[in-house]
Protein backbone atom coordinates (compact mmCIF):
# COMPACT_ATOMS: atom_id res chain seq x y z
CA UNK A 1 15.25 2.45 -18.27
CA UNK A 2 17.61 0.09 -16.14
CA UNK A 3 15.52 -1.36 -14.03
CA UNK A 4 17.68 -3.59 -12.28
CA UNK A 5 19.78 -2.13 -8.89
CA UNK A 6 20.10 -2.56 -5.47
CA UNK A 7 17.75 -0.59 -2.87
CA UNK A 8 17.50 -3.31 0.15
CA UNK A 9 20.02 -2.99 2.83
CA UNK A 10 21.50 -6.88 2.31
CA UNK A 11 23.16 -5.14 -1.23
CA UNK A 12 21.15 -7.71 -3.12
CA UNK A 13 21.04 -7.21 -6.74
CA UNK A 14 16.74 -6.53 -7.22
CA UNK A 15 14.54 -6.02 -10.49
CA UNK A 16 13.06 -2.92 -9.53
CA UNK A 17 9.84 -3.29 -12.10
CA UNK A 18 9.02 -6.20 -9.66
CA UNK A 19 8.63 -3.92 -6.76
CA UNK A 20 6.59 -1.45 -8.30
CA UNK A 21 3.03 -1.33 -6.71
CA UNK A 22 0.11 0.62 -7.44
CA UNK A 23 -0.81 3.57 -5.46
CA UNK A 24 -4.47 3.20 -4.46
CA UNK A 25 -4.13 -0.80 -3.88
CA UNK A 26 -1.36 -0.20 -1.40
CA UNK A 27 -4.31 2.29 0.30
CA UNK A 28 -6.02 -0.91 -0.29
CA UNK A 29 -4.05 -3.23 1.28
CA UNK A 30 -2.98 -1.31 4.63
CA UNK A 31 -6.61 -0.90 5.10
CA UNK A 32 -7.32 -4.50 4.62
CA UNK A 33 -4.61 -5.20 7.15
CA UNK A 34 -5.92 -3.06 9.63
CA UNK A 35 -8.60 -6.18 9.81
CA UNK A 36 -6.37 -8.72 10.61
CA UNK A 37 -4.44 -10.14 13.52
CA UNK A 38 -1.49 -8.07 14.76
CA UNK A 39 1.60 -9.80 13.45
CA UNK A 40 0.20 -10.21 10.06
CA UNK A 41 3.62 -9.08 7.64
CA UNK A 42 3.53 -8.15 3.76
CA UNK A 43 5.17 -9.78 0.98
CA UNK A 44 5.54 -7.85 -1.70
CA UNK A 45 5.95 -9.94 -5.11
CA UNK A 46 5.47 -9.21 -8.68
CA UNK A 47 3.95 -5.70 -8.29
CA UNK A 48 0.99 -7.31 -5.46
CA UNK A 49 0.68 -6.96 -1.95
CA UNK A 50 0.11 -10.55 -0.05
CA UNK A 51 -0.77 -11.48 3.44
CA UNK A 52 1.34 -13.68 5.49
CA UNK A 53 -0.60 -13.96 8.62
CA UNK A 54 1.35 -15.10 12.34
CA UNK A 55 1.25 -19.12 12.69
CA UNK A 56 4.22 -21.92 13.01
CA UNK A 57 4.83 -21.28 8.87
CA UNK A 58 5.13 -17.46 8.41
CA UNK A 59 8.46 -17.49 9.04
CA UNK A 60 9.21 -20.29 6.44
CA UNK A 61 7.33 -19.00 3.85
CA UNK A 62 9.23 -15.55 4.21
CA UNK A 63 12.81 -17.30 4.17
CA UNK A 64 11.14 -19.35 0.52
CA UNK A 65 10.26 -16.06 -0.78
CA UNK A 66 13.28 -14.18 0.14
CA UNK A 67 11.47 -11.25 2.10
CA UNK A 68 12.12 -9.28 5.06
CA UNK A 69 11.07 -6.35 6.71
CA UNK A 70 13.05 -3.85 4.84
CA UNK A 71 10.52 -4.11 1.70
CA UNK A 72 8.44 -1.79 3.86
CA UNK A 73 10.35 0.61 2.03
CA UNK A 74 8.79 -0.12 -1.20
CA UNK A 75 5.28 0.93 0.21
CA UNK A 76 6.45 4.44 0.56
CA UNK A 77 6.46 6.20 -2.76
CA UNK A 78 3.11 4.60 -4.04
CA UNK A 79 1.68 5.71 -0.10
CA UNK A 80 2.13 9.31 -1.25
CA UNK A 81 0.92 9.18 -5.13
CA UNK A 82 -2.48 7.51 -4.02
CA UNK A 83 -2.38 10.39 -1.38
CA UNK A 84 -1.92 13.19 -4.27
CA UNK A 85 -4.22 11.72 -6.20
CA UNK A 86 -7.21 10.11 -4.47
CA UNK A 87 -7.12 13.10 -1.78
CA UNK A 88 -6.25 16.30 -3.20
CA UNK A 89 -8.70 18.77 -2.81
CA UNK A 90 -10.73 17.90 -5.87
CA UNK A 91 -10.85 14.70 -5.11
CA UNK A 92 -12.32 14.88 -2.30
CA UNK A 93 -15.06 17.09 -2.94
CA UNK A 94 -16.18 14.38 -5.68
CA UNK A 95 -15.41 11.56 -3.35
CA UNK A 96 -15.71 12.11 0.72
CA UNK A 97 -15.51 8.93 1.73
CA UNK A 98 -12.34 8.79 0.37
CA UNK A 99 -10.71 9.90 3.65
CA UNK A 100 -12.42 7.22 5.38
CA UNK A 101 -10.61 4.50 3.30
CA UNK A 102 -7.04 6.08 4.09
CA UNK A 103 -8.15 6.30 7.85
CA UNK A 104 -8.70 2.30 7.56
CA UNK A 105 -5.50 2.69 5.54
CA UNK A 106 -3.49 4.65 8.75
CA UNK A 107 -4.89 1.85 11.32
CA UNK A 108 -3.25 -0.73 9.37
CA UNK A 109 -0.24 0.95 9.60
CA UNK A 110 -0.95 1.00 13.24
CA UNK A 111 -0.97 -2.96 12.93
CA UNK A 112 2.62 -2.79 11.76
CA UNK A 113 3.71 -0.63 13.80
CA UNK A 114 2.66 -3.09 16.79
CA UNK A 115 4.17 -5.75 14.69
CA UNK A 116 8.02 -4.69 14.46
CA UNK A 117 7.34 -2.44 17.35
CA UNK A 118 10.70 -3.91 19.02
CA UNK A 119 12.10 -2.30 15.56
CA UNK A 120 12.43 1.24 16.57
CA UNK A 121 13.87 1.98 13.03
CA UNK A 122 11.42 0.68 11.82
CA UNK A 123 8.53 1.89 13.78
CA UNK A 124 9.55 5.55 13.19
CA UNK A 125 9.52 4.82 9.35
CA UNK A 126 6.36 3.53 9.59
CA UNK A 127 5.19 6.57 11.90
CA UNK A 128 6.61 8.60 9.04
CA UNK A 129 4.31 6.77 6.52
CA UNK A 130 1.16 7.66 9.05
CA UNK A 131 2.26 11.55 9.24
CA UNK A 132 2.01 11.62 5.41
CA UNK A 133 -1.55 9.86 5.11
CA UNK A 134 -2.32 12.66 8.00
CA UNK A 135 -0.97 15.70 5.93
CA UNK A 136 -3.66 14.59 3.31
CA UNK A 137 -6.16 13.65 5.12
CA UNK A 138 -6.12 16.28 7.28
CA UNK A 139 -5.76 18.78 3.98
CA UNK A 140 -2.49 20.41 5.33
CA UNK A 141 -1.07 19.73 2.22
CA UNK A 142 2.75 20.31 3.19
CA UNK A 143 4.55 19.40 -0.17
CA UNK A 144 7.61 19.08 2.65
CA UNK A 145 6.23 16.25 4.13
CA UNK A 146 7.50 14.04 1.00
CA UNK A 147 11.11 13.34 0.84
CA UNK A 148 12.18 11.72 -2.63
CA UNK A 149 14.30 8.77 -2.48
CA UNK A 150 16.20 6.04 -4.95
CA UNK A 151 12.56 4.52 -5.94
CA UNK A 152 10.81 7.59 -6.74
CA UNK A 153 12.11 7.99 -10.21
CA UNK A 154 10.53 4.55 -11.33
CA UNK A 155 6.95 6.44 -10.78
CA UNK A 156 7.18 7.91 -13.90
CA UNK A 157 3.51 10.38 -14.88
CA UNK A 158 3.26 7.93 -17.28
CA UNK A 159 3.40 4.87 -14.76
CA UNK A 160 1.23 6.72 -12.91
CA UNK A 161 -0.97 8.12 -14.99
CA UNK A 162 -2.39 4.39 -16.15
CA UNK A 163 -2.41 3.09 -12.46
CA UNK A 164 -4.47 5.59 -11.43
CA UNK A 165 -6.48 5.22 -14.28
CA UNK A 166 -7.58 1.54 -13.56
CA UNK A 167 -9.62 2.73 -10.35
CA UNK A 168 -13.05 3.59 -12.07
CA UNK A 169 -15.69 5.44 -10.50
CA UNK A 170 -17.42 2.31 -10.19
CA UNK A 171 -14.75 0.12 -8.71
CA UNK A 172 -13.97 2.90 -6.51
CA UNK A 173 -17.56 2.81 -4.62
CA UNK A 174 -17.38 -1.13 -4.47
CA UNK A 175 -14.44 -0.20 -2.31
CA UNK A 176 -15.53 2.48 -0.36
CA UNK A 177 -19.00 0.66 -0.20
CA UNK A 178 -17.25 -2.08 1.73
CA UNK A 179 -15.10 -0.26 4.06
CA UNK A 180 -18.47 1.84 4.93
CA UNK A 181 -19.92 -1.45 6.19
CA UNK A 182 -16.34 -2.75 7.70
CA UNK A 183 -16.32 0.11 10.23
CA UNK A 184 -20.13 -0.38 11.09
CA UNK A 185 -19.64 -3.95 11.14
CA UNK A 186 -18.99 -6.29 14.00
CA UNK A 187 -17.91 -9.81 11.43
CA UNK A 188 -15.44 -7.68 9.83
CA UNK A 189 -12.98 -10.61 9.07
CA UNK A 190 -15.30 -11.83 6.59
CA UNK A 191 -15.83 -8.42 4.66
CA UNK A 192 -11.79 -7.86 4.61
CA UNK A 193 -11.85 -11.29 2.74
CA UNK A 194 -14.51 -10.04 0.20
CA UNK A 195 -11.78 -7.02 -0.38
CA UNK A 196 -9.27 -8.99 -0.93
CA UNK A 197 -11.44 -10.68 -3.68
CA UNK A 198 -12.22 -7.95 -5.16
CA UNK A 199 -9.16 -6.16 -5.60
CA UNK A 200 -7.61 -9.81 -6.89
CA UNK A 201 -8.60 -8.47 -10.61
CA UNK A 202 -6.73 -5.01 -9.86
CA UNK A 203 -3.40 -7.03 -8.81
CA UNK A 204 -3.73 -8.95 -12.01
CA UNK A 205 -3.81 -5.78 -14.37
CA UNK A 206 -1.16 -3.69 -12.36
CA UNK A 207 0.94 -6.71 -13.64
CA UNK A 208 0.16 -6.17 -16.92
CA UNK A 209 0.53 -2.19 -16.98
CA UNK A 210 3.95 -2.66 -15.65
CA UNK A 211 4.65 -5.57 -18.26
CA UNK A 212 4.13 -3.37 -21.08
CA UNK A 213 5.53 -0.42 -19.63
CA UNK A 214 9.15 -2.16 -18.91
C-alpha cells in the first residue's frame, strides 16, 4: 500500500502510516482534553495524540513540529471506528459506562471548539465530529451520519481489527474506572494526568501495530 500522499490543505507531501491513530485512544484523548485549559491544541505525531497546552511556547513548539490545525482532520475516521466498535449495541450492554467515556470524549470536543471558535470552518467540522459521537451514543445508529473520505481506506479490518484488540477488558475498566471518579471528582487535573500515564503503554504499542503492518 502507498502510504505516502498529500491530505493537508498546504499540498505537503505526508507519510500517511504516521497519521494513523487508534480508535479508542483518540476517545481517550478528547476525553482527557476535556480536563484541561481551553486553548489546549493536539499534535498528532507518530500514530499518538500529545498535549500542547496555551503558554508563551505553544506556538513555537507547533512551528518545530510542523503542525497546524488542519490535522484535526486526522481525528475523524478513528472518531467513528471507536464509535462502531466500543458503542454498538452489544457493546454496550457488556459495557455501560462506555457512553460515559465518549460523553467526556464530546466535552473535549467542546474544548476545541472554544479553542478555534474564531475558525468557523473549523468549528462546524468539529460540531460534525460531536453529531457522530451523538448518533452512537444516543443509539440512533444512522449509518448516514459517516461520510468516507481520502483517509478512510488506510483503516483497513485488518488495521482495525488489532487496534481494537489491544483494549482488554481489563485495561478498559482502568479507564472507565478513572473517568467514573473524574466526573465525581473536584481535583480532576490530577486524575487526567494519571490517564495520560496510563494510556502512555497503549501509544507505545499502536506504534508497533502500525510498524509491522506498513
Amino acid at each position: 500500500m502507498n502510504t505516502s500522499t498529500t491530505l493537508s490543505d498546504d499540498n505537503t507531501n505526508i507519510n500517511v502510516k504516521l497519521f494513523i491513530l487508534d480508535p479508542l485512544s483518540v476517545i481517550v484523548k478528547l476525553a482527557i482534553l476535556s480536563n484541561k485549559p481551553v486553548g489546549t491544541k493536539l499534535l498528532i505525531q507518530n500514530n499518538v495524540i500529545y498535549f500542547q497546552e496555551p503558554g508563551p511556547f505553544q506556538s513555537i513548539s507547533r512551528m518545530f513540529y510542523k503542525t497546524n490545525k488542519t490535522d484535526l482532520q486526522y481525528i475523524f475516521n478513528p472518531l467513528n471506528i471507536a464509535c462502531l466498535h466500543f458503542l454498538s449495541k452489544t457493546s454496550v450492554e457488556k459495557i455501560p459506562r462506555m457512553k460515559q467515556l465518549f460523553i467526556c470524549a464530546q466535552n473535549g470536543l467542546k474544548k476545541l471548539i472554544e479553542t478555534y471558535k474564531t475558525c468557523s470552518i473549523l468549528t462546524l467540522t468539529l460540531n460534525y465530529y460531536y453529531a457522530i459521537l451523538n448518533n452512537h451514543i444516543q443509539q440512533i445508529y444512522n449509518e448516514n451520519m459517516f461520510i468516507k473520505d481520502s483517509f478512510t481506506c488506510y483503516y483497513t479490518p485488518d488495521i482495525c481489527e488489532k487496534l481494537n484488540k489491544q483494549w482488554s477488558d481489563e485495561k478498559i475498566k482502568v479507564v472507565l474506572d478513572i473517568i467514573t471518579f473524574l466526573t465525581k471528582c473536584d481535583d480532576s487535573s490530577s486524575n487526567a494526568k494519571s490517564l495520560e500515564t496510563i494510556i502512555d503503554g497503549i501509544d507505545e504499542n499502536t506504534k508497533k501495530i502500525i510498524l509491522d503492518l506498513f
